[in-house]
Protein backbone atom coordinates (compact mmCIF):
# COMPACT_ATOMS: atom_id res chain seq x y z
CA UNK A 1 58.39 20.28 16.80
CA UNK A 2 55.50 17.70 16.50
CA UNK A 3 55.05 15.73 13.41
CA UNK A 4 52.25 15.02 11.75
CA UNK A 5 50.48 12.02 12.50
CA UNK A 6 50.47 9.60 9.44
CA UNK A 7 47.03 8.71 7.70
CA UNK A 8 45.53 5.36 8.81
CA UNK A 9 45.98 3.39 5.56
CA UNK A 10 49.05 4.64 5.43
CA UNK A 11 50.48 1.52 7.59
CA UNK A 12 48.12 -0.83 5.37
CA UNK A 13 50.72 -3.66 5.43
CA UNK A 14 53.06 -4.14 8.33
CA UNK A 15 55.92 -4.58 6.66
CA UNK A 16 55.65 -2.34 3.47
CA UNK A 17 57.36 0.70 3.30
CA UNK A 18 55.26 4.17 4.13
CA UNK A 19 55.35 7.01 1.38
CA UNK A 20 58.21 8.99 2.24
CA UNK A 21 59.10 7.04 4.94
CA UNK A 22 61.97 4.58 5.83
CA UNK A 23 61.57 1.09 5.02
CA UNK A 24 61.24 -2.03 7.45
CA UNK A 25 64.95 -2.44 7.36
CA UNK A 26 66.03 1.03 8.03
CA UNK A 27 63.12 1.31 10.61
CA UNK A 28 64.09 -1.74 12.27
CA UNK A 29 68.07 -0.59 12.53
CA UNK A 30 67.25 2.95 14.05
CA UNK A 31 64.47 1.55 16.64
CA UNK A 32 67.72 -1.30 17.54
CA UNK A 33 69.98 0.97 18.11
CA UNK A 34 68.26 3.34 20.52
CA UNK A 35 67.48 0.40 22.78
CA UNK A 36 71.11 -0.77 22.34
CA UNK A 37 72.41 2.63 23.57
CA UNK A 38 69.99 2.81 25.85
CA UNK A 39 71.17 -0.56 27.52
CA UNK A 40 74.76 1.26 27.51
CA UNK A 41 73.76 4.16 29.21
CA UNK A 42 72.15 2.26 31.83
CA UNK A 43 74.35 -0.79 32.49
CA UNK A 44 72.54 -1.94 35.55
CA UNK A 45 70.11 -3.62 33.12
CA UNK A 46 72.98 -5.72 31.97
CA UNK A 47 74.33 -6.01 35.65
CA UNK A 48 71.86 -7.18 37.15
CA UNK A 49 70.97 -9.79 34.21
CA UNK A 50 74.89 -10.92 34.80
CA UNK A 51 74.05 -11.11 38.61
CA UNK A 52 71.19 -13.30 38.45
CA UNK A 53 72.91 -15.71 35.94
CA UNK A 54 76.09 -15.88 38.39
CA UNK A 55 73.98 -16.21 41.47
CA UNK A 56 72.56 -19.56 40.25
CA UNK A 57 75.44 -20.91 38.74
CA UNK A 58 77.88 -20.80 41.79
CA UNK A 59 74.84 -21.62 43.94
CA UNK A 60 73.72 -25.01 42.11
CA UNK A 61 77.62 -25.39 40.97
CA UNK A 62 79.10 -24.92 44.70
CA UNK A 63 76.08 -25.50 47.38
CA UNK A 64 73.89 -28.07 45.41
CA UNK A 65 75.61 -29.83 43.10
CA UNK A 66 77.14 -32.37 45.43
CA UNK A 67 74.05 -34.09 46.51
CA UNK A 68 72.64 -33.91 43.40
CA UNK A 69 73.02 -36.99 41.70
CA UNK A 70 73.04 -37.15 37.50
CA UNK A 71 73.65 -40.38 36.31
CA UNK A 72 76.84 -41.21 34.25
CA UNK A 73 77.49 -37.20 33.45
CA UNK A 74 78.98 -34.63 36.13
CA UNK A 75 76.68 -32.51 37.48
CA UNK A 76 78.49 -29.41 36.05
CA UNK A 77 78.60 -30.32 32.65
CA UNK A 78 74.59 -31.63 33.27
CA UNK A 79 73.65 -28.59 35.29
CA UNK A 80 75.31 -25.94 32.79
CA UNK A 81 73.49 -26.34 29.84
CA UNK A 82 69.89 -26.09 31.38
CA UNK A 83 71.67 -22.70 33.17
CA UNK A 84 72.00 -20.70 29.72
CA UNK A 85 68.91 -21.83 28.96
CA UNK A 86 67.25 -20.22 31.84
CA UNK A 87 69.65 -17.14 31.42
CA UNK A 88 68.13 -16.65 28.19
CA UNK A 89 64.72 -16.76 29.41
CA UNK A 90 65.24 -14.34 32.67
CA UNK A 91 67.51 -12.12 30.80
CA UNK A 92 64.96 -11.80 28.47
CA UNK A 93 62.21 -10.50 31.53
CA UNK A 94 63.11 -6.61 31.59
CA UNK A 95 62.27 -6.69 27.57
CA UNK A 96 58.82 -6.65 29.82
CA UNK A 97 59.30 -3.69 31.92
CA UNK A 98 61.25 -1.70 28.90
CA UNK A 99 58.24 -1.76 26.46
CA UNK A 100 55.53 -1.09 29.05
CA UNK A 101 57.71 2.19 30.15
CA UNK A 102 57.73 3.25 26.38
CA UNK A 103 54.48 3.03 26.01
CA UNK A 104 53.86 5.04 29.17
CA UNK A 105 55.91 7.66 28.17
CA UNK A 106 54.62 7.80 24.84
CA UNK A 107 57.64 6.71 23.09
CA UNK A 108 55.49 4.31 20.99
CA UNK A 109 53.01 6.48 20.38
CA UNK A 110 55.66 8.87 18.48
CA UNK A 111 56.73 5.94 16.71
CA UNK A 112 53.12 5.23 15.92
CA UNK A 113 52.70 8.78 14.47
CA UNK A 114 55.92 8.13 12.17
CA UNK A 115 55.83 7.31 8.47
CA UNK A 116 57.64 4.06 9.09
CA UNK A 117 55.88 0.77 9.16
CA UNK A 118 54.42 -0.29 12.26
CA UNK A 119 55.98 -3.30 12.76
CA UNK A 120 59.53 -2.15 12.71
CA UNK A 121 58.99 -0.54 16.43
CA UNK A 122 58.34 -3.72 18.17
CA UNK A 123 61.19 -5.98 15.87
CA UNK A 124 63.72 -2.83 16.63
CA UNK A 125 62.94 -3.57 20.14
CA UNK A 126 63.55 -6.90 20.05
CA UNK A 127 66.47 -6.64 18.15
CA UNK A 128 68.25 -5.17 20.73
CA UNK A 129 67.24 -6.58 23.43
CA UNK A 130 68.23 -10.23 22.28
CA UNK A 131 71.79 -8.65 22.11
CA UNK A 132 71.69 -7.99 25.33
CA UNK A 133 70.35 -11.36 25.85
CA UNK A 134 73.33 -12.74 23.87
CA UNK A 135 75.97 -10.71 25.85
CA UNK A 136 74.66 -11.95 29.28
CA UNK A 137 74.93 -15.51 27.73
CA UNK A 138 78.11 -14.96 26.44
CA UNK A 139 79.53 -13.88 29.88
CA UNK A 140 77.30 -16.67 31.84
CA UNK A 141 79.16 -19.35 29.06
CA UNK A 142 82.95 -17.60 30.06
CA UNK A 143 82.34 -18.16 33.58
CA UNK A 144 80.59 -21.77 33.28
CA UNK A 145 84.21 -22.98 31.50
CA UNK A 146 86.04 -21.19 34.86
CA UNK A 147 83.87 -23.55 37.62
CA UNK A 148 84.85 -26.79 35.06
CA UNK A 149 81.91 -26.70 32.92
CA UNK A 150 83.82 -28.74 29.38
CA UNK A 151 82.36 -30.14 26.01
CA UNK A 152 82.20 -33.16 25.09
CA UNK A 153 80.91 -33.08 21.91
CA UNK A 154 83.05 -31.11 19.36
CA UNK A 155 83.02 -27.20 19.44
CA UNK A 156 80.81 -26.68 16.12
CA UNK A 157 77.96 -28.80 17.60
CA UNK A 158 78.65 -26.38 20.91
CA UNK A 159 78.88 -23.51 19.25
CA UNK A 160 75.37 -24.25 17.92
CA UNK A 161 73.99 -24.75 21.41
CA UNK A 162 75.14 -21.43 22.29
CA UNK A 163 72.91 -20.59 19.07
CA UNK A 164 70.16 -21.90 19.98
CA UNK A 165 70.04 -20.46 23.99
CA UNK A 166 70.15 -17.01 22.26
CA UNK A 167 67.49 -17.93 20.00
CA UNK A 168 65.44 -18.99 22.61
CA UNK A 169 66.58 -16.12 24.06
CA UNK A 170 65.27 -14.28 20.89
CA UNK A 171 61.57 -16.07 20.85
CA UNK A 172 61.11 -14.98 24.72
CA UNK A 173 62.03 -11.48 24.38
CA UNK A 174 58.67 -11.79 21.99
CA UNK A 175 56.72 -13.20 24.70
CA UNK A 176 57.70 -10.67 27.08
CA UNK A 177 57.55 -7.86 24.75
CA UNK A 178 53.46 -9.06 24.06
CA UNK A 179 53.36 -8.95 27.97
CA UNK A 180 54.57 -5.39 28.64
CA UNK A 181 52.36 -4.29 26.11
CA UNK A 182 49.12 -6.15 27.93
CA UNK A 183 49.54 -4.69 30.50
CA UNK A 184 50.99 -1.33 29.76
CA UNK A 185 52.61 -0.88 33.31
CA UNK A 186 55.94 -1.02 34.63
CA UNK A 187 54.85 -2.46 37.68
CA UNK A 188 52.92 -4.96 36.23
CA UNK A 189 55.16 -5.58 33.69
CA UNK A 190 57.79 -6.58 35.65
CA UNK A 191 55.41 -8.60 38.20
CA UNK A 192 54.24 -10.78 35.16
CA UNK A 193 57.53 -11.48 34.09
CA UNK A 194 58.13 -13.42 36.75
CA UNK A 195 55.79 -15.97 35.70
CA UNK A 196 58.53 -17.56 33.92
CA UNK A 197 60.20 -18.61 37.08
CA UNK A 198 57.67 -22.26 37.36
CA UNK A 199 59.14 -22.55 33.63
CA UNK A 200 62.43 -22.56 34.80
CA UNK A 201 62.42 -24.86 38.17
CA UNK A 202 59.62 -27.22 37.14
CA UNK A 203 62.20 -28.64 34.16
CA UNK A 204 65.49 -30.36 34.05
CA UNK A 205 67.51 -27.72 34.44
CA UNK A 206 68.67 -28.69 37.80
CA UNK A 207 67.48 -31.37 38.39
CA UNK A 208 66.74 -35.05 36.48
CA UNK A 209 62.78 -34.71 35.84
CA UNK A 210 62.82 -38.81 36.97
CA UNK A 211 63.10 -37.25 40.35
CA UNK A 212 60.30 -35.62 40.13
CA UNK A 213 56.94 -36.73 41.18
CA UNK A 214 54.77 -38.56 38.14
CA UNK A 215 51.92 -35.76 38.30
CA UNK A 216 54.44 -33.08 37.67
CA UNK A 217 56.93 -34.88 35.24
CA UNK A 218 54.70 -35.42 32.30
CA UNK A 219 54.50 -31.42 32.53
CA UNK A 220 58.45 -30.92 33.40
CA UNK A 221 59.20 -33.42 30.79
CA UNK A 222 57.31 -31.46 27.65
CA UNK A 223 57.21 -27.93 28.33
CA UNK A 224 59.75 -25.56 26.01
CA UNK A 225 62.55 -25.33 28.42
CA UNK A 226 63.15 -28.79 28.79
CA UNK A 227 63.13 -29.25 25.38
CA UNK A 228 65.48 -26.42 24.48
CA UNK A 229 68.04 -27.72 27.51
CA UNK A 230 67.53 -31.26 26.22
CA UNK A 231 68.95 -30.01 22.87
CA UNK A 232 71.59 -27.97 24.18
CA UNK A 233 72.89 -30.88 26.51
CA UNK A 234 72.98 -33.11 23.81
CA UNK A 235 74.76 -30.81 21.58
CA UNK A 236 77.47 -30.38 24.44
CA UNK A 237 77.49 -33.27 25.68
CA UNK A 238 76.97 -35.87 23.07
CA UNK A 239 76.78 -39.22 23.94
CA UNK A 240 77.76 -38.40 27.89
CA UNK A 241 73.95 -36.80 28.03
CA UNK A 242 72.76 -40.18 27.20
CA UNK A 243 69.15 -38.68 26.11
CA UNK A 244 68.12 -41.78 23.97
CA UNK A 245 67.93 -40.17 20.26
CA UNK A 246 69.84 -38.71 18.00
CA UNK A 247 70.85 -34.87 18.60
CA UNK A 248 68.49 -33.93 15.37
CA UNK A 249 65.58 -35.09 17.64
CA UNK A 250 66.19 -32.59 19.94
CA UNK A 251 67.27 -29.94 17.72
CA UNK A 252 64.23 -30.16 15.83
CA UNK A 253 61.90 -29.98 18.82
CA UNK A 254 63.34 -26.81 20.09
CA UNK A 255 63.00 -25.18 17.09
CA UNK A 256 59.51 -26.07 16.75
CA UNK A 257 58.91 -24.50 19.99
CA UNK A 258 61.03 -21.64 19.54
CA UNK A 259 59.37 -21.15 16.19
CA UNK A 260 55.70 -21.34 17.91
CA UNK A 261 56.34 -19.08 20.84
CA UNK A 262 57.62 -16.50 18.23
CA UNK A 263 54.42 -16.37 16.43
CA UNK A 264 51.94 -16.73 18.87
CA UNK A 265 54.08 -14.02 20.77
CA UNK A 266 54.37 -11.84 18.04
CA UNK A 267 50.55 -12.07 16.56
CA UNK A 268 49.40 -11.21 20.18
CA UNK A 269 52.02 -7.94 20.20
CA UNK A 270 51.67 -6.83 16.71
CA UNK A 271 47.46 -6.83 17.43
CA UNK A 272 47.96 -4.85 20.73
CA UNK A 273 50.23 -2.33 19.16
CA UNK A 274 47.88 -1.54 16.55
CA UNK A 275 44.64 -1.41 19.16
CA UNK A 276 46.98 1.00 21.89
């Protein structure tokens, strides 16, 4: 049975609800859980997420870490934080490949034709893919504690670290999302996703950026993941990160990127959608 497509100002505003139609909310919550089951029926999308995030943690953690010097914190407590970080971001990469496959089968298009507002496809999708994003995390945080990642800091202030890796978790799946639709290809989807990985190794995630040479440390030093693992250290680690400000400085700064990459992210999707 086809449905009827909807007229064109019909969608006028984004997030209004359609005559007859369900409402952003209700929109939002059906698109979520589809891509929620669909993560369940397929759980090599959360495997391999857990894989990855494992991989590099017992490889920096066991192989690296001891000639890998940190200053006056151990390198698994210093090493840990910029992980979830960068689990966040890569477990955020098949967000990519998912969105560009919907729109080749023509998922999106059906969605398109729905009397639902436009907008509520792409957030649904999100939706569920950061809670795939926070499971993964979640895990990746369970094992850290079991190699003798600890907190220094309090357990409300870490608890909010973990908060803000899924919400940077949360502002990527945006970015990728914008990407699958660019360039409306599995395949290319998922070859443009790894464009993240520079992100992740040119920052202090492993390493201190002091080590690194000056031409590439003004960039390692300012770019979002830094930032973000500079705020979840210090939330961890208090004191023992020995950053130089106050843990509101870093907060703050994270948030203002996370806050940026979500909009930019999510202009750039929202106009594609509406120009497939």
């Amino acid at each position: 049975m086809t449905v009827p497509a909807a007229p064109p100002t019909a969608h006028g505003s984004p997030m209004t609800r359609v005559a007859g139609g369900a409402g952003f909310g209700a929109a939002t919550w059906a698109v979520a859980q589809r891509g929620v089951r669909r993560t369940l029926r397929t759980p090599q999308i959360l495997v391999m997420g857990l894989v990855q995030s494992v991989a590099f943690l017992l490889i920096f953690r066991y192989v690296f870490g001891g000639a890998i010097g940190t200053g006056g914190v151990g390198y698994v407590d210093y090493m840990i934080p910029g992980l979830l970080t960068v689990s966040g971001l890569f477990a955020g990469m098949s967000a990519a490949v998912a969105v560009a496959e919907d729109l080749a089968s023509g998922y999106l298009d059906r969605l398109r034709s729905l009397p639902m507002p436009r907008t509520a496809a792409l957030a649904g999708q999100v939706a569920a893919d950061t809670v795939r994003v926070a499971l993964i995390l979640a895990v990746s945080a369970a094992l850290a504690f079991a190699v003798g990642f600890r907190v220094h800091a309090g357990w409300g202030s870490a608890l909010a670290g973990f908060g803000l890796c899924v919400l940077f978790g949360f502002a990527f799946v945006w970015m990728f999302v914008a990407l699958g639709l660019l360039t409306a290809s599995p395949q290319a989807a998922q070859g443009v996703g790894f464009l993240a990985l520079p992100l992740s190794f040119v920052s202090g995630a492993y390493v201190p950026v002091e080590t690194m040479p000056g031409w590439l440390r003004g960039f390692a030093e300012h770019q979002p993941v830094t930032v973000m693992m500079d705020a979840v250290r210090v939330l961890t680690q208090g004191d023992a990160a020995a950053l130089g400000h106050a843990p509101g400085y870093y907060v703050w700064r994270s948030l203002a990127w996370t806050t940026g990459i979500v909009l930019v992210s999510g202009a750039i999707a929202l106009t594609r959608f509406r120009k497939i």
